[in-house]
N, C-alpha and C. Protein backbone atom coordinates (compact mmCIF):
# COMPACT_ATOMS: atom_id res chain seq x y z
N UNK A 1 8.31 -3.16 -2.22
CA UNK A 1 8.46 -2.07 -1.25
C UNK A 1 7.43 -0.98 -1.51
N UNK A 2 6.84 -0.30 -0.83
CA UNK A 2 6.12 0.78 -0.81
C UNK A 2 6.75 2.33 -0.52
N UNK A 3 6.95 3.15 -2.29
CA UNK A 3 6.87 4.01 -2.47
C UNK A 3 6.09 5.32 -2.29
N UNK A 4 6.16 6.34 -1.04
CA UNK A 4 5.47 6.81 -1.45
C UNK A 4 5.21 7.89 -2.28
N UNK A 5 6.45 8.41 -3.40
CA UNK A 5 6.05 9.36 -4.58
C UNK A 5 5.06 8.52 -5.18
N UNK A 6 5.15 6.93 -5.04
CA UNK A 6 4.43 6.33 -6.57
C UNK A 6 2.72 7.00 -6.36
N UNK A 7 2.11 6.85 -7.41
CA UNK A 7 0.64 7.83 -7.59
C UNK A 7 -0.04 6.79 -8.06
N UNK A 8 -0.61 5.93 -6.76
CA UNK A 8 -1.31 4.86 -7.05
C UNK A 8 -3.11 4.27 -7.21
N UNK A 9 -3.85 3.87 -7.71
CA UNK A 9 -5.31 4.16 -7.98
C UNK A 9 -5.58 2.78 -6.79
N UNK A 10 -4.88 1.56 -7.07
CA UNK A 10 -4.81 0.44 -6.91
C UNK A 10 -3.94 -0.63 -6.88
N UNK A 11 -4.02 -0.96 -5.70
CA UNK A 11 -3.07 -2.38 -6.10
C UNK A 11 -3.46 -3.28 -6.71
N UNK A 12 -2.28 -3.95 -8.15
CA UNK A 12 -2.92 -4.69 -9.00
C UNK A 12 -3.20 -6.14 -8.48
N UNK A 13 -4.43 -6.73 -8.37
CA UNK A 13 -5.09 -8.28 -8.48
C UNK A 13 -5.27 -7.74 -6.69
N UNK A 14 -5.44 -6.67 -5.90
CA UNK A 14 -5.70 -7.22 -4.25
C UNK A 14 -6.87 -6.11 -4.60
N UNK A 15 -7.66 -5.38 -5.54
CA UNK A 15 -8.92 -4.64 -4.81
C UNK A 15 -9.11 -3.80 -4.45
N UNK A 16 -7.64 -3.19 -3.09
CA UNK A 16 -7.71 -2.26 -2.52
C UNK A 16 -7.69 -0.71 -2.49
N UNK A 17 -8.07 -0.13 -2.29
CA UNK A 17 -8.04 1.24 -2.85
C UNK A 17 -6.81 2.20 -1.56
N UNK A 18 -5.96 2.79 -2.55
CA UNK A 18 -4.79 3.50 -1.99
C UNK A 18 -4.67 4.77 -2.14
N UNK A 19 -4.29 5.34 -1.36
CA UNK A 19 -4.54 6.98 -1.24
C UNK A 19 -3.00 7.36 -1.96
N UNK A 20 -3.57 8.82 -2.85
CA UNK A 20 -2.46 9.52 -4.10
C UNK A 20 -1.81 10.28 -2.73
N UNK A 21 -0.71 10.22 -2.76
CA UNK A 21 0.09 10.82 -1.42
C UNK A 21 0.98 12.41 -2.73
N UNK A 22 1.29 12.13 -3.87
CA UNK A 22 1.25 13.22 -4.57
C UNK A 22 2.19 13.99 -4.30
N UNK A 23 3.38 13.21 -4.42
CA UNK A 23 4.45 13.40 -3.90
C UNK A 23 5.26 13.57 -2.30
N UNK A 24 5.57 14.93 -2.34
CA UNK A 24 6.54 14.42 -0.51
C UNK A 24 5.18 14.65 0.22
N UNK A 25 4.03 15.43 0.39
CA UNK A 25 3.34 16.18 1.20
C UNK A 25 2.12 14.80 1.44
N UNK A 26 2.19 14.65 2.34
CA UNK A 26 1.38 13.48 3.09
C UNK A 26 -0.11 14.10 3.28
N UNK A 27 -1.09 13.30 3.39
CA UNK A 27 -2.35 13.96 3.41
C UNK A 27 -2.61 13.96 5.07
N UNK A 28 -3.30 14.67 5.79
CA UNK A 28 -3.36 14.90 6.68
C UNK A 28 -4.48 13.58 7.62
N UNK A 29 -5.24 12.74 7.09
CA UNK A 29 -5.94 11.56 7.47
C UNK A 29 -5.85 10.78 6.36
N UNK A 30 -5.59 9.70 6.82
CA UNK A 30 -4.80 8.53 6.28
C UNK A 30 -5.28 7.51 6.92
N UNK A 31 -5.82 6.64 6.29
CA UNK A 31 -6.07 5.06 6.82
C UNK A 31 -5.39 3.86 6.63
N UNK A 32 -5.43 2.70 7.09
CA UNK A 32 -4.48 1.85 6.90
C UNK A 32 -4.04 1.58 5.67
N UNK A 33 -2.93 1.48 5.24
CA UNK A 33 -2.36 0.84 3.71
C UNK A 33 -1.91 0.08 3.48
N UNK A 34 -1.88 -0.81 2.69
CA UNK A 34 -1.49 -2.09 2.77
C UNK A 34 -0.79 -2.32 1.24
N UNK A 35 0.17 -2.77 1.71
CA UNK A 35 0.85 -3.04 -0.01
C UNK A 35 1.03 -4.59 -0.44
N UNK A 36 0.46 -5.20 -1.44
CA UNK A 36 0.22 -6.65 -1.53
C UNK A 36 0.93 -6.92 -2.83
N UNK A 37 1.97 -8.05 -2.53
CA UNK A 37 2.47 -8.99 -3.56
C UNK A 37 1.97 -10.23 -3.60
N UNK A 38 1.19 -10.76 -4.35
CA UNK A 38 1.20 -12.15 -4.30
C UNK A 38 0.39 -12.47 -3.32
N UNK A 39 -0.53 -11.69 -3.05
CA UNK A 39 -1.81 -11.76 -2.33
C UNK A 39 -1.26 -11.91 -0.04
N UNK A 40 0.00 -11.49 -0.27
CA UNK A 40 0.75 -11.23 1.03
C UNK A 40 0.68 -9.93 1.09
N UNK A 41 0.84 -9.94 2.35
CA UNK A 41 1.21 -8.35 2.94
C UNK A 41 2.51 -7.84 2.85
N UNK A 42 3.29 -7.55 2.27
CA UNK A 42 4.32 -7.07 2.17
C UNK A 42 4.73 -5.91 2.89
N UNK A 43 3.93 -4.98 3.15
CA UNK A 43 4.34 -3.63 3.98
C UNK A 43 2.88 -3.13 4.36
N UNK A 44 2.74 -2.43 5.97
CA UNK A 44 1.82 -2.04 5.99
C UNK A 44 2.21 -0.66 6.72
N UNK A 45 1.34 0.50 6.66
CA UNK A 45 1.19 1.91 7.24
C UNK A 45 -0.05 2.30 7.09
N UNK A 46 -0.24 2.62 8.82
CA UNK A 46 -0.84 3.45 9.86
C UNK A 46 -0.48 5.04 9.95
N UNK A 47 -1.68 5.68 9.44
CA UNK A 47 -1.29 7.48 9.62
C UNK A 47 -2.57 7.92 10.87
């Protein structure tokens, strides 16, 4: 599932680079995110 308090650099083994959301306060431009298990998409968000 995709947390967003967690304070993430990277998802581990997919590459991708994930934006520090840094607790409740959302950043104001946001690009797609993608959260990967097992090289699946598990959850994705659009800001």
């Amino acid at each position: 599932l995709l947390v967003w308090s967690y304070r993430l650099a990277e998802v581990e083994g997919s590459g991708l680079s994930i934006v520090d959301f840094g607790g409740d306060k959302q950043p104001e431009q946001v690009t797609t995110i993608l959260h990967v298990a097992g090289n699946v998409v598990r959850a994705k968000w659009r800001g």
